[in-house]
Structure formats: C-alpha cells, structure tokens
C-alpha atoms as a PDB file:
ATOM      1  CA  UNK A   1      -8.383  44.180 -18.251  1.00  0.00           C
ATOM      2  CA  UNK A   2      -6.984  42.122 -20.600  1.00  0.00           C
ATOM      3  CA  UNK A   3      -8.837  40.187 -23.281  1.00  0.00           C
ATOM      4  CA  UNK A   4      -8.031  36.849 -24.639  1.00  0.00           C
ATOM      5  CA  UNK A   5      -7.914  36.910 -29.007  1.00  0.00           C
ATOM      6  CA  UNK A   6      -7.245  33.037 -29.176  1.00  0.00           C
ATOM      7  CA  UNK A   7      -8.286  30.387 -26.739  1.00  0.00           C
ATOM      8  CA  UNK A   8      -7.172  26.690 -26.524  1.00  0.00           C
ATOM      9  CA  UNK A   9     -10.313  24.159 -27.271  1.00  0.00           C
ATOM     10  CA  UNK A  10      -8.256  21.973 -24.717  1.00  0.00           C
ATOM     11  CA  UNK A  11      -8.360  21.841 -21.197  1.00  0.00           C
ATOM     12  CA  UNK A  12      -5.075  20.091 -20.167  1.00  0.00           C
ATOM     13  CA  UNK A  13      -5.377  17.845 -16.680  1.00  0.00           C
ATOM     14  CA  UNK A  14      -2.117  16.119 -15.160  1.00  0.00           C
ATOM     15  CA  UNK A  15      -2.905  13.432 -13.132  1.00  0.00           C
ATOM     16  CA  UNK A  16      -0.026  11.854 -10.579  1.00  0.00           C
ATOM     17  CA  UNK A  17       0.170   8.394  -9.618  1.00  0.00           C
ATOM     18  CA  UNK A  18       2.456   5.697  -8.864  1.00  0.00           C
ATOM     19  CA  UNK A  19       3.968   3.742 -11.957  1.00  0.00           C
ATOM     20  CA  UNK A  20       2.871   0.438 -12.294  1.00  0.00           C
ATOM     21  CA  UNK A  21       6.938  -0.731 -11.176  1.00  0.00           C
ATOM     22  CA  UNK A  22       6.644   1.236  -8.238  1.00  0.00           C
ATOM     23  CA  UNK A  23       3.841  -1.140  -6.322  1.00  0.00           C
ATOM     24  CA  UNK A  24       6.449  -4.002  -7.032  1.00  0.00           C
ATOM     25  CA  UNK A  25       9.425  -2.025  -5.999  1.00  0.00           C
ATOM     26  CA  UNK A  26       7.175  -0.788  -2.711  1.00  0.00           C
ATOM     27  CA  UNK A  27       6.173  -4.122  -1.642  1.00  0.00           C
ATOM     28  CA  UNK A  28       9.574  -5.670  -2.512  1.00  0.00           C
ATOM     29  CA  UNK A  29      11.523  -3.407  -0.909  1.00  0.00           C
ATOM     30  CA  UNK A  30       9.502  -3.516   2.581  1.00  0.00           C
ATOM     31  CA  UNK A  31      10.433  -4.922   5.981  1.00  0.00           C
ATOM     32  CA  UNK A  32       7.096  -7.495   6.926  1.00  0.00           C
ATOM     33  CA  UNK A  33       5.947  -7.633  10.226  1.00  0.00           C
ATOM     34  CA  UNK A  34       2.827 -10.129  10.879  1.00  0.00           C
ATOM     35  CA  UNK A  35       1.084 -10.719  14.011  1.00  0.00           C
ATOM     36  CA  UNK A  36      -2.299 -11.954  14.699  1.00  0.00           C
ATOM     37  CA  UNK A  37      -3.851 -15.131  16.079  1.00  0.00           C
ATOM     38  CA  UNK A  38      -7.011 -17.464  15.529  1.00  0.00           C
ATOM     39  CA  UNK A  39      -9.399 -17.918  18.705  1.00  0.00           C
ATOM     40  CA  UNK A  40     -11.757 -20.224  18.114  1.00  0.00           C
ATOM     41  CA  UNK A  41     -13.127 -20.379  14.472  1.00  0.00           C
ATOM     42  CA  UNK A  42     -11.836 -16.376  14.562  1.00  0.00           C
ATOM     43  CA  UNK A  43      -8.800 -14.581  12.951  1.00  0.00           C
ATOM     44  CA  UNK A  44      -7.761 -11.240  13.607  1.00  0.00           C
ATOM     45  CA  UNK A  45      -4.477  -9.886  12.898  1.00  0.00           C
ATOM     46  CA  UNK A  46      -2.038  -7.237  11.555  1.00  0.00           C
ATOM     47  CA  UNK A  47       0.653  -6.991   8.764  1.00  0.00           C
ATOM     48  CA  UNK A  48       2.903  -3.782   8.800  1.00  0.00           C
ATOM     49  CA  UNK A  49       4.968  -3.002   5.419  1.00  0.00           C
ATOM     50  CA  UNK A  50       7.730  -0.848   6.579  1.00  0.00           C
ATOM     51  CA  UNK A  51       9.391   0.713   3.045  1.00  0.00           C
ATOM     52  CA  UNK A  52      12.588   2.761   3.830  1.00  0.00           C
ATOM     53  CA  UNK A  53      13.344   4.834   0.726  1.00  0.00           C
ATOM     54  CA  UNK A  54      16.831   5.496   0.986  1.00  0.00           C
ATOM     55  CA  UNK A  55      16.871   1.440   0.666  1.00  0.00           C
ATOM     56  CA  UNK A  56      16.131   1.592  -3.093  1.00  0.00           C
ATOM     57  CA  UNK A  57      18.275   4.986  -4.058  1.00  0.00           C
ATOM     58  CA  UNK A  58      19.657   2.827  -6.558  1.00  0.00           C
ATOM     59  CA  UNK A  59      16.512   2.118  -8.619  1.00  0.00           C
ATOM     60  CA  UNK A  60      14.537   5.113  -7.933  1.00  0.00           C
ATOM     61  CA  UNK A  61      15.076   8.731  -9.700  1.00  0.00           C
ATOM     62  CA  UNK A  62      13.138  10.474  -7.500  1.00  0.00           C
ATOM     63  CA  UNK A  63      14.820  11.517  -4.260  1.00  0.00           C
ATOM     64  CA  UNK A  64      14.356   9.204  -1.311  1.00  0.00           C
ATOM     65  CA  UNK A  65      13.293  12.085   1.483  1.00  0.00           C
ATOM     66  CA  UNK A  66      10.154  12.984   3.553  1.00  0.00           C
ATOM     67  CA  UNK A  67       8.361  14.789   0.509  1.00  0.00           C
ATOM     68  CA  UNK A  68       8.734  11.579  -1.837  1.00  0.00           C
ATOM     69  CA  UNK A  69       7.810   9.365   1.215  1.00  0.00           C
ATOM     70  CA  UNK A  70       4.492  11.838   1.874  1.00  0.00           C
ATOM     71  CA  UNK A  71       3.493  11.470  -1.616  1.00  0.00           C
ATOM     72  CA  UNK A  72       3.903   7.802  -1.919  1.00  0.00           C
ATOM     73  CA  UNK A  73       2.389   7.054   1.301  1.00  0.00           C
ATOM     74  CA  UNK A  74      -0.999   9.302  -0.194  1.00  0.00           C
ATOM     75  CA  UNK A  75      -1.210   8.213  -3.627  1.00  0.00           C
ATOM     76  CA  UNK A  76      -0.676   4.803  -2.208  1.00  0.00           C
ATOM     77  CA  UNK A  77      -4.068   4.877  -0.605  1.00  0.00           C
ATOM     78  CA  UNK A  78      -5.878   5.832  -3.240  1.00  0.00           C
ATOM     79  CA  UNK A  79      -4.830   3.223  -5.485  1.00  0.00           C
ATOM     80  CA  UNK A  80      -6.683   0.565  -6.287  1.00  0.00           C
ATOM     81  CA  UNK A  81      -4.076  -2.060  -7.556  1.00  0.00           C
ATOM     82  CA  UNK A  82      -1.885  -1.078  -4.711  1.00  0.00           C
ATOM     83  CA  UNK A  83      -4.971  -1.652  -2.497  1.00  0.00           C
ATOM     84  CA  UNK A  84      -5.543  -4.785  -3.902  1.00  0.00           C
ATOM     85  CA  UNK A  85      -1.471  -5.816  -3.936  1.00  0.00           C
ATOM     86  CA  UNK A  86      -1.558  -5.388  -0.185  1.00  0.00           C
ATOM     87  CA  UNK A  87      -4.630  -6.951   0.577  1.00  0.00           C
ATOM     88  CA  UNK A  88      -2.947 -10.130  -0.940  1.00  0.00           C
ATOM     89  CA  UNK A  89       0.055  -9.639   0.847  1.00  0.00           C
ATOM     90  CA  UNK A  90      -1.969  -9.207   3.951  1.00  0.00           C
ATOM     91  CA  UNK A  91      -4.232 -12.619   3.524  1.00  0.00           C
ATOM     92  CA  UNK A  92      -1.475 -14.851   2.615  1.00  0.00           C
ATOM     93  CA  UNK A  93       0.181 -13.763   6.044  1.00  0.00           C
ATOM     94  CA  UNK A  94      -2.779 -14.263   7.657  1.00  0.00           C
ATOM     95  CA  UNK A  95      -3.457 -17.803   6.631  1.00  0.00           C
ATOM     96  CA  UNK A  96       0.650 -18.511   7.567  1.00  0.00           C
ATOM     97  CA  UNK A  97      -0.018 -17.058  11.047  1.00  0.00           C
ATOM     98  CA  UNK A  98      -3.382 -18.942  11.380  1.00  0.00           C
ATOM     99  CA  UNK A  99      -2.113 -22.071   9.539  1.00  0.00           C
ATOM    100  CA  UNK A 100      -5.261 -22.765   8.078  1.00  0.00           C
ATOM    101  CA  UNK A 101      -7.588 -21.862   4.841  1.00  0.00           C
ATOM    102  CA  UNK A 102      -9.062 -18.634   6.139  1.00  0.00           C
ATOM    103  CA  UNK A 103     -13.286 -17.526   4.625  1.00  0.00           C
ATOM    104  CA  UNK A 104     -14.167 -14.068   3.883  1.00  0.00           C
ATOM    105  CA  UNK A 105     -11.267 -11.557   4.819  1.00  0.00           C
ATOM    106  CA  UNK A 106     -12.181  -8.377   5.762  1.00  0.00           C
ATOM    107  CA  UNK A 107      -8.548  -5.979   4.906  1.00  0.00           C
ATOM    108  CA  UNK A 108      -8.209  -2.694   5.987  1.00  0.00           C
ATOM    109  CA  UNK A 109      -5.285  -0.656   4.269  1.00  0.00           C
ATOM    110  CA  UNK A 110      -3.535   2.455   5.638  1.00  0.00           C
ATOM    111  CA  UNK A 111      -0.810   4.178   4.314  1.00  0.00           C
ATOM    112  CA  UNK A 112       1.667   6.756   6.074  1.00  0.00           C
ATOM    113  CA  UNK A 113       4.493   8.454   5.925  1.00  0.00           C
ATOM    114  CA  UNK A 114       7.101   9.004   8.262  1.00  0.00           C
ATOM    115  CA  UNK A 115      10.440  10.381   7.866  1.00  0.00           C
ATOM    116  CA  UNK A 116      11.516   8.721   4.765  1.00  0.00           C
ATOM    117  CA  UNK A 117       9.907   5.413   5.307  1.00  0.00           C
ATOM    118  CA  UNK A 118       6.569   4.514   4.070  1.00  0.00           C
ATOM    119  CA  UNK A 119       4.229   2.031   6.535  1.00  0.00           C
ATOM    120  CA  UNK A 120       1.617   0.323   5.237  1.00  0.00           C
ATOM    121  CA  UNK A 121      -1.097  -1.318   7.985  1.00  0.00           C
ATOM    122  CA  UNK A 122      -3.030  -4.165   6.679  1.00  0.00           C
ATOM    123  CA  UNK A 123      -5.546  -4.965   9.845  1.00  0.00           C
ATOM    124  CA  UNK A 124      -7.397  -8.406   8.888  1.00  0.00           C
ATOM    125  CA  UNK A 125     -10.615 -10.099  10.103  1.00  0.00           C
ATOM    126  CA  UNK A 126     -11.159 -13.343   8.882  1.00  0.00           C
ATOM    127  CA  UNK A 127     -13.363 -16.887   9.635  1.00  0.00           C
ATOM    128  CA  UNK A 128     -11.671 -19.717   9.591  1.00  0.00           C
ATOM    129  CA  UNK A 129     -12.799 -21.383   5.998  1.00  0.00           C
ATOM    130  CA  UNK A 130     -14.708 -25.032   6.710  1.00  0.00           C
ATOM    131  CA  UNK A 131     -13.858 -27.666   4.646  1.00  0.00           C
END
C-alpha cells in the first residue's frame, strides 16, 4: 500500500453547465409550436421548442449529435435562468393564443432529447387576468 508524502489542501470540483449564450442561441434557434385555448375565464395550453442542433453547426464548437443534444436537454432542466427564459417564452404565447391579459400562470418545463434535436414542453395553466 502506498502512502501519500504530500497532499493538496484543495479539493478541485468541475461543475458543467450551459454558457450564458447558449440559452439565447437555444431559444433562438428553436422551431415554436403553440396550442392551447381559453374556456370560460380558463387557459390551458402548450408551447413546444423544437432545437435541431445541426441547425446552428456554424456557431457552436461542440458537435451537434445525440450526446451534445442529451446533455443540453439535462442541464437544461436544471437551470434556473433557462427555466425562467422558457417560462417567458411560454406566457407570452399563451396570452397571443388567448388574446387577453392572462393572472397567475402556472408553467411546467420539460426538457428532452431526441436524436439531435432538443424539445422543450412548456404546459401552461392560467386565469384569465380581470381588469
């Protein structure tokens, strides 16, 4: 057995996550696709961000496959400011589908991977906001 002389008084911790021009590049590279109606005083709705990687080979060094897409798609959903990006994203296209003020939005955020895309789900509930 072998015994350490020296030791480090560091312990060394490398974190991942997404660079702060990657949540603009995500969200501006993605396909939208909004559905969702208002029944009564009511919302409820959908928003699906559809990223394809190989889209934005020319301003991303990493490579634009199912690994990349994987680890985008997890560190995505643990992000707050990409959280909060989408839940944005997902309210304004609520209150175009709805085409009024909306109260209260409740945003659900899901990220996944699949092939090289990324898709983001941004389910909505929402009250329609009294005036």
């Amino acid at each position: 057995m072998a015994i350490a002389r020296r030791v480090s008084l560091f312990d060394r911790e490398v974190t991942v996550r997404l660079a702060p021009v990657a949540i603009e590049l995500i969200h501006g590279a993605a396909r939208v696709l909004t559905e969702g109606e208002l029944t009564g005083d009511f919302y409820a709705g959908s928003t699906m961000l559809t990223v394809d990687l190989a889209r934005t080979i020319d301003r991303i060094s990493d490579p634009p496959d199912v690994s990349t897409a994987q680890r985008v798609a997890l560190l995505y959903a643990a992000d707050d400011r990409c959280r909060d990006h989408a839940r944005r994203i997902a309210v304004a296209e609520a209150r175009r589908m709805a085409g009024c003020d909306l109260a209260a939005p409740l945003v659900d955020v899901e990220s996944r991977a699949r092939g090289p895309e990324v898709h983001l789900s941004l389910n909505v509930e929402a009250q329609r906001r009294n005036a």
